[in-house]
Protein backbone atom coordinates (compact mmCIF):
# COMPACT_ATOMS: atom_id res chain seq x y z
CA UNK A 1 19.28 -31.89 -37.57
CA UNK A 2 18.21 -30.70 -34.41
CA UNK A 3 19.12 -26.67 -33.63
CA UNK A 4 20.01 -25.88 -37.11
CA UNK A 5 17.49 -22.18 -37.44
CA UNK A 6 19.41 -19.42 -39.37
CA UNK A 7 21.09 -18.63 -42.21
CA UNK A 8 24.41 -18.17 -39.78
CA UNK A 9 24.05 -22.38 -38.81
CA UNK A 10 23.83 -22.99 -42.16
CA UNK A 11 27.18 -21.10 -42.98
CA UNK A 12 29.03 -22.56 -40.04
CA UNK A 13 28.15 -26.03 -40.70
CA UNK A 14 29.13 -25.87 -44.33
CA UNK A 15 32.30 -24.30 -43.49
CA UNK A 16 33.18 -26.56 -40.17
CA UNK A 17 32.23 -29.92 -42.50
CA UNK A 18 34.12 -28.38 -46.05
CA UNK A 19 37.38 -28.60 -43.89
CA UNK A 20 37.27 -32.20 -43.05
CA UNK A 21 40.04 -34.04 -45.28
CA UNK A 22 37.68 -36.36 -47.33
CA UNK A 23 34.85 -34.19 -47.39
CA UNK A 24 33.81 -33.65 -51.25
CA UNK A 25 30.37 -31.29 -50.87
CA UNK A 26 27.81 -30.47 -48.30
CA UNK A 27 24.32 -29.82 -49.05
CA UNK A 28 21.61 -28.37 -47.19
CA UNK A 29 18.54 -28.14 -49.14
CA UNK A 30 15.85 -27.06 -46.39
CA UNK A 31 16.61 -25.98 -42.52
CA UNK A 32 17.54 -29.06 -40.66
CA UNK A 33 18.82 -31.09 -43.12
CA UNK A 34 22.25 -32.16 -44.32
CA UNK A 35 23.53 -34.20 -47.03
CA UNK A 36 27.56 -34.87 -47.11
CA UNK A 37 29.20 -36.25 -49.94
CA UNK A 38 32.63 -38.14 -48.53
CA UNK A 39 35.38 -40.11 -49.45
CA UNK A 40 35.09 -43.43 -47.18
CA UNK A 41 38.50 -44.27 -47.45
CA UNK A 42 39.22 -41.21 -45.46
CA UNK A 43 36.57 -40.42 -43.04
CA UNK A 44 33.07 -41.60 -42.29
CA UNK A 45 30.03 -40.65 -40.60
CA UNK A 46 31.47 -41.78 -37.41
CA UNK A 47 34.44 -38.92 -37.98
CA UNK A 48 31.82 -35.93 -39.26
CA UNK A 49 28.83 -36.67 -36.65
CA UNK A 50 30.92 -35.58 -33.66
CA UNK A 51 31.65 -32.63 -35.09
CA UNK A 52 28.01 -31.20 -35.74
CA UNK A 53 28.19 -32.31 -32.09
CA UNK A 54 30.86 -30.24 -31.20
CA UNK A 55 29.41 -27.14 -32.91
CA UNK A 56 26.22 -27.93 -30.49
CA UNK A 57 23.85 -29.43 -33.17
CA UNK A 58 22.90 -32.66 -33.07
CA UNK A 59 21.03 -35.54 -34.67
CA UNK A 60 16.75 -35.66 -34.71
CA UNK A 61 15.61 -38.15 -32.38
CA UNK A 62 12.74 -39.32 -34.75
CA UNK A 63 12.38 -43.09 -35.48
CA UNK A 64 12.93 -42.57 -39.34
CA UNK A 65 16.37 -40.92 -38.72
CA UNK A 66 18.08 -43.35 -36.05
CA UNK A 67 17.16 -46.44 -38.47
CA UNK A 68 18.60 -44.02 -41.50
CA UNK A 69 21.62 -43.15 -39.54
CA UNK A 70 22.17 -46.81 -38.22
CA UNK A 71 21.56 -47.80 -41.65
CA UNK A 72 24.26 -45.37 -43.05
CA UNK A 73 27.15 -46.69 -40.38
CA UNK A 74 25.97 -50.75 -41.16
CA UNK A 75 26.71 -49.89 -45.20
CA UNK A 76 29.81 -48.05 -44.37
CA UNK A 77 31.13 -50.52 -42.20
CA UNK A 78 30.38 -53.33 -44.59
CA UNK A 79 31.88 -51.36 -47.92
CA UNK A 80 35.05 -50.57 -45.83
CA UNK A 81 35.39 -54.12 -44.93
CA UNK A 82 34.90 -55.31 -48.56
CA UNK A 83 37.37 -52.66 -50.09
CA UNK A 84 39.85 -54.02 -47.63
CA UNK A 85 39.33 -57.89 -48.71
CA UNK A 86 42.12 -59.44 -50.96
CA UNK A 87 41.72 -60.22 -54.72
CA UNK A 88 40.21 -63.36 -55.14
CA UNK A 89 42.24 -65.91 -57.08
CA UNK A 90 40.33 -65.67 -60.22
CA UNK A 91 40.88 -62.33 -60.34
CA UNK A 92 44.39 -62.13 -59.58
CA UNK A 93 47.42 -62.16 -62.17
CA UNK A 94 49.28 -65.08 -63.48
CA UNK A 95 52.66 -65.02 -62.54
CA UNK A 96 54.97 -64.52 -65.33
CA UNK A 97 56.89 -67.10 -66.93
């Protein structure tokens, strides 16, 4: 995370992402880094990245963390869509008789 330097980021950031309904825990383990644990079925990384954003931090530019962060919004968009598919008949109930 680019402009992430002081103990006072690392407050704000917590606190700014803890409030976001959906938002279970935020880690930062070393300066610059950021791991969010998050309900998907009530926000996603589209709905916390503008925030950091917002605050004035933003994302690294480095190779490695666009293909992370592209991968991250490909598997969200894909588990989203499958939690949102119907039952397939094998799995569904009989009807009662």
């Amino acid at each position: 995370m680019v402009g992430m330097t002081c103990e006072g980021c690392v407050s704000r950031i917590n606190e700014t992402l803890s409030k976001i309904d959906g938002v279970k825990k935020v880690r930062i383990k070393k300066m610059g880094c950021v791991y969010v644990e998050y309900d998907l079925m009530k926000v996603s990384i589209k709905g916390i990245e503008p925030r950091l954003f917002e605050m004035g931090y933003g994302i690294s530019k480095n190779i490695w963390q666009k293909i992370k962060t592209g991968w991250i919004h490909y598997s969200e968009d894909t588990e989203y869509e499958n939690m949102n598919l119907p039952a397939p008949p094998c799995c569904s109930k009989p009807p009662r008789t």
